[in-house]
Protein backbone atom coordinates (compact mmCIF):
# COMPACT_ATOMS: atom_id res chain seq x y z
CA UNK A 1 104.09 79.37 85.26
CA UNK A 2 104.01 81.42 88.53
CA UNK A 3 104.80 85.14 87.30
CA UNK A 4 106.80 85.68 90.94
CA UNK A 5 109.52 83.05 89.95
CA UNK A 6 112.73 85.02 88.25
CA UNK A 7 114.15 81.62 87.47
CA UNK A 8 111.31 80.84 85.04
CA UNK A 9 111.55 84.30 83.65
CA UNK A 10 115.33 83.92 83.50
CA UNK A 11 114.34 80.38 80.93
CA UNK A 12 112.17 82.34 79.02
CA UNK A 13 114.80 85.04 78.74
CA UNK A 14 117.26 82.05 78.23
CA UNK A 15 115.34 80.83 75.37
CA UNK A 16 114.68 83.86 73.66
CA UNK A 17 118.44 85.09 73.42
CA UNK A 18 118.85 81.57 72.00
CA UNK A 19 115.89 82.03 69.07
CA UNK A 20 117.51 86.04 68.48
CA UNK A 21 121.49 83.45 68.32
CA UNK A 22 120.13 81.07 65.95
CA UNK A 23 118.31 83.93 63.64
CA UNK A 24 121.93 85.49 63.47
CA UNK A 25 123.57 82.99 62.06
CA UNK A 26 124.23 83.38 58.71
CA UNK A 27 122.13 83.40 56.27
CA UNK A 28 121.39 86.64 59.29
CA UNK A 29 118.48 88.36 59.85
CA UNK A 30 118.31 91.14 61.75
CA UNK A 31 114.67 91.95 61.50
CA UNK A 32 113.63 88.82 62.56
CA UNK A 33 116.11 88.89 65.30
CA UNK A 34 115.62 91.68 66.56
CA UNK A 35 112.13 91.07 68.34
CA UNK A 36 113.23 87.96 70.69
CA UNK A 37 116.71 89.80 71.39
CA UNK A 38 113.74 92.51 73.12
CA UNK A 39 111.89 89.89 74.28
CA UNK A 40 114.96 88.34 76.24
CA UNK A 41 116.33 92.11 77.89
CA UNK A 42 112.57 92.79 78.52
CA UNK A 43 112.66 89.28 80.44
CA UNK A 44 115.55 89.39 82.12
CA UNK A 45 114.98 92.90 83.71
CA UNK A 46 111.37 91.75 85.23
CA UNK A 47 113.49 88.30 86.53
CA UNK A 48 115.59 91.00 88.36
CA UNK A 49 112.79 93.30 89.25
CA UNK A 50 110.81 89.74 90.94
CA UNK A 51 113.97 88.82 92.89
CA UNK A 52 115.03 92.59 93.91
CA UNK A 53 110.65 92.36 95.07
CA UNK A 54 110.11 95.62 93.03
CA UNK A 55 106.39 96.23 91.03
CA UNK A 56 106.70 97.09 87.37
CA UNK A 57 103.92 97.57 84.82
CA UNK A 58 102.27 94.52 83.34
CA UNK A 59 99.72 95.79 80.82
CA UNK A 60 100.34 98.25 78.01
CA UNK A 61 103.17 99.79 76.42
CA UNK A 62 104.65 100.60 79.46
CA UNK A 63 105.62 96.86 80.52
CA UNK A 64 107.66 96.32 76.98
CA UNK A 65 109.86 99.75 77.66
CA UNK A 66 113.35 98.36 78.62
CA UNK A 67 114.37 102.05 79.62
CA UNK A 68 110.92 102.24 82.03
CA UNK A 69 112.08 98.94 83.21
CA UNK A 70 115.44 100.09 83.97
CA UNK A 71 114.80 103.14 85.86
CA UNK A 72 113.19 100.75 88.32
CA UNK A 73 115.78 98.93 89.00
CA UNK A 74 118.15 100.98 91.76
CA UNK A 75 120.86 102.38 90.89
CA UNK A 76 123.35 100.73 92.98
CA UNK A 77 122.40 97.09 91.53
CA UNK A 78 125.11 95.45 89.88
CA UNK A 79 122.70 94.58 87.23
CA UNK A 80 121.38 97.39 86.37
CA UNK A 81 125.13 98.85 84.17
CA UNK A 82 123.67 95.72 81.56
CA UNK A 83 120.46 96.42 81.43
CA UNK A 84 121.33 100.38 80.41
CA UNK A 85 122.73 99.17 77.37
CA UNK A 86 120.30 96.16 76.75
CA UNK A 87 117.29 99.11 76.78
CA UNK A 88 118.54 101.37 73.73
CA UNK A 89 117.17 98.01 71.60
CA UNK A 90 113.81 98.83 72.86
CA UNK A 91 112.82 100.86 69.46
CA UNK A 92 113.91 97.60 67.61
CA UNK A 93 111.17 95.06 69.10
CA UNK A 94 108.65 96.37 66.81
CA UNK A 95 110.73 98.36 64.04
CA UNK A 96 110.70 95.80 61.68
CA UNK A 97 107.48 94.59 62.49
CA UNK A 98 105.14 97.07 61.63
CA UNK A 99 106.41 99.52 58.96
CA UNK A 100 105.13 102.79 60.42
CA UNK A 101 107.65 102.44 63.47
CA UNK A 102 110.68 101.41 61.68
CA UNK A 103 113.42 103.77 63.65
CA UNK A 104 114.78 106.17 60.57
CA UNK A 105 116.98 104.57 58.17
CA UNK A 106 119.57 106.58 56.15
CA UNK A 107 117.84 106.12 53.07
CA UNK A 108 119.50 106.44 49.35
């Protein structure tokens, strides 16, 4: 897969959403949901960030931060409105993956 193509990022991001769909249906998980619903935003942002020709990070923590991402994409894009919501999900691609970063919970 070349990593300048946004149309293959766009399938991956395609195919993702349709894993985080499936996982919803009922009987629903959220936690397991919740990662490839990232995975998908996180995709679809660098598929915009290729076309629009702009660098984002690629290693680290840095490259999986849908806000990050979003700041990079100007502000004038008609894209970008979408991908300011899609980013408040970014806690959630790990949250119910590894205990310790589980966003707080109203607990009883």
């Amino acid at each position: 897969m070349s990593s300048s193509d946004p149309g293959l990022w766009l399938d991956l991001a395609t195919s993702d959403a349709t894993a985080a769909r499936r996982l919803l249906t009922p009987p629903a998980s959220l936690p397991q949901a919740a990662y490839p619903a990232q995975q998908a935003a996180e995709k679809a942002i660098k598929a915009r960030l290729i076309a629009l020709r702009i660098a984002f990070p690629r290693h680290g923590g840095r490259g999986h931060d849908l806000v990050g991402l979003t700041n990079l994409v100007p502000a004038g894009d008609t894209a970008r409105p979408l991908f300011e919501e899609l980013s408040s999900i970014t806690p959630w691609a790990t949250a119910f993956r590894y205990p310790s970063d589980d966003p707080p919970r109203k607990r009883t």
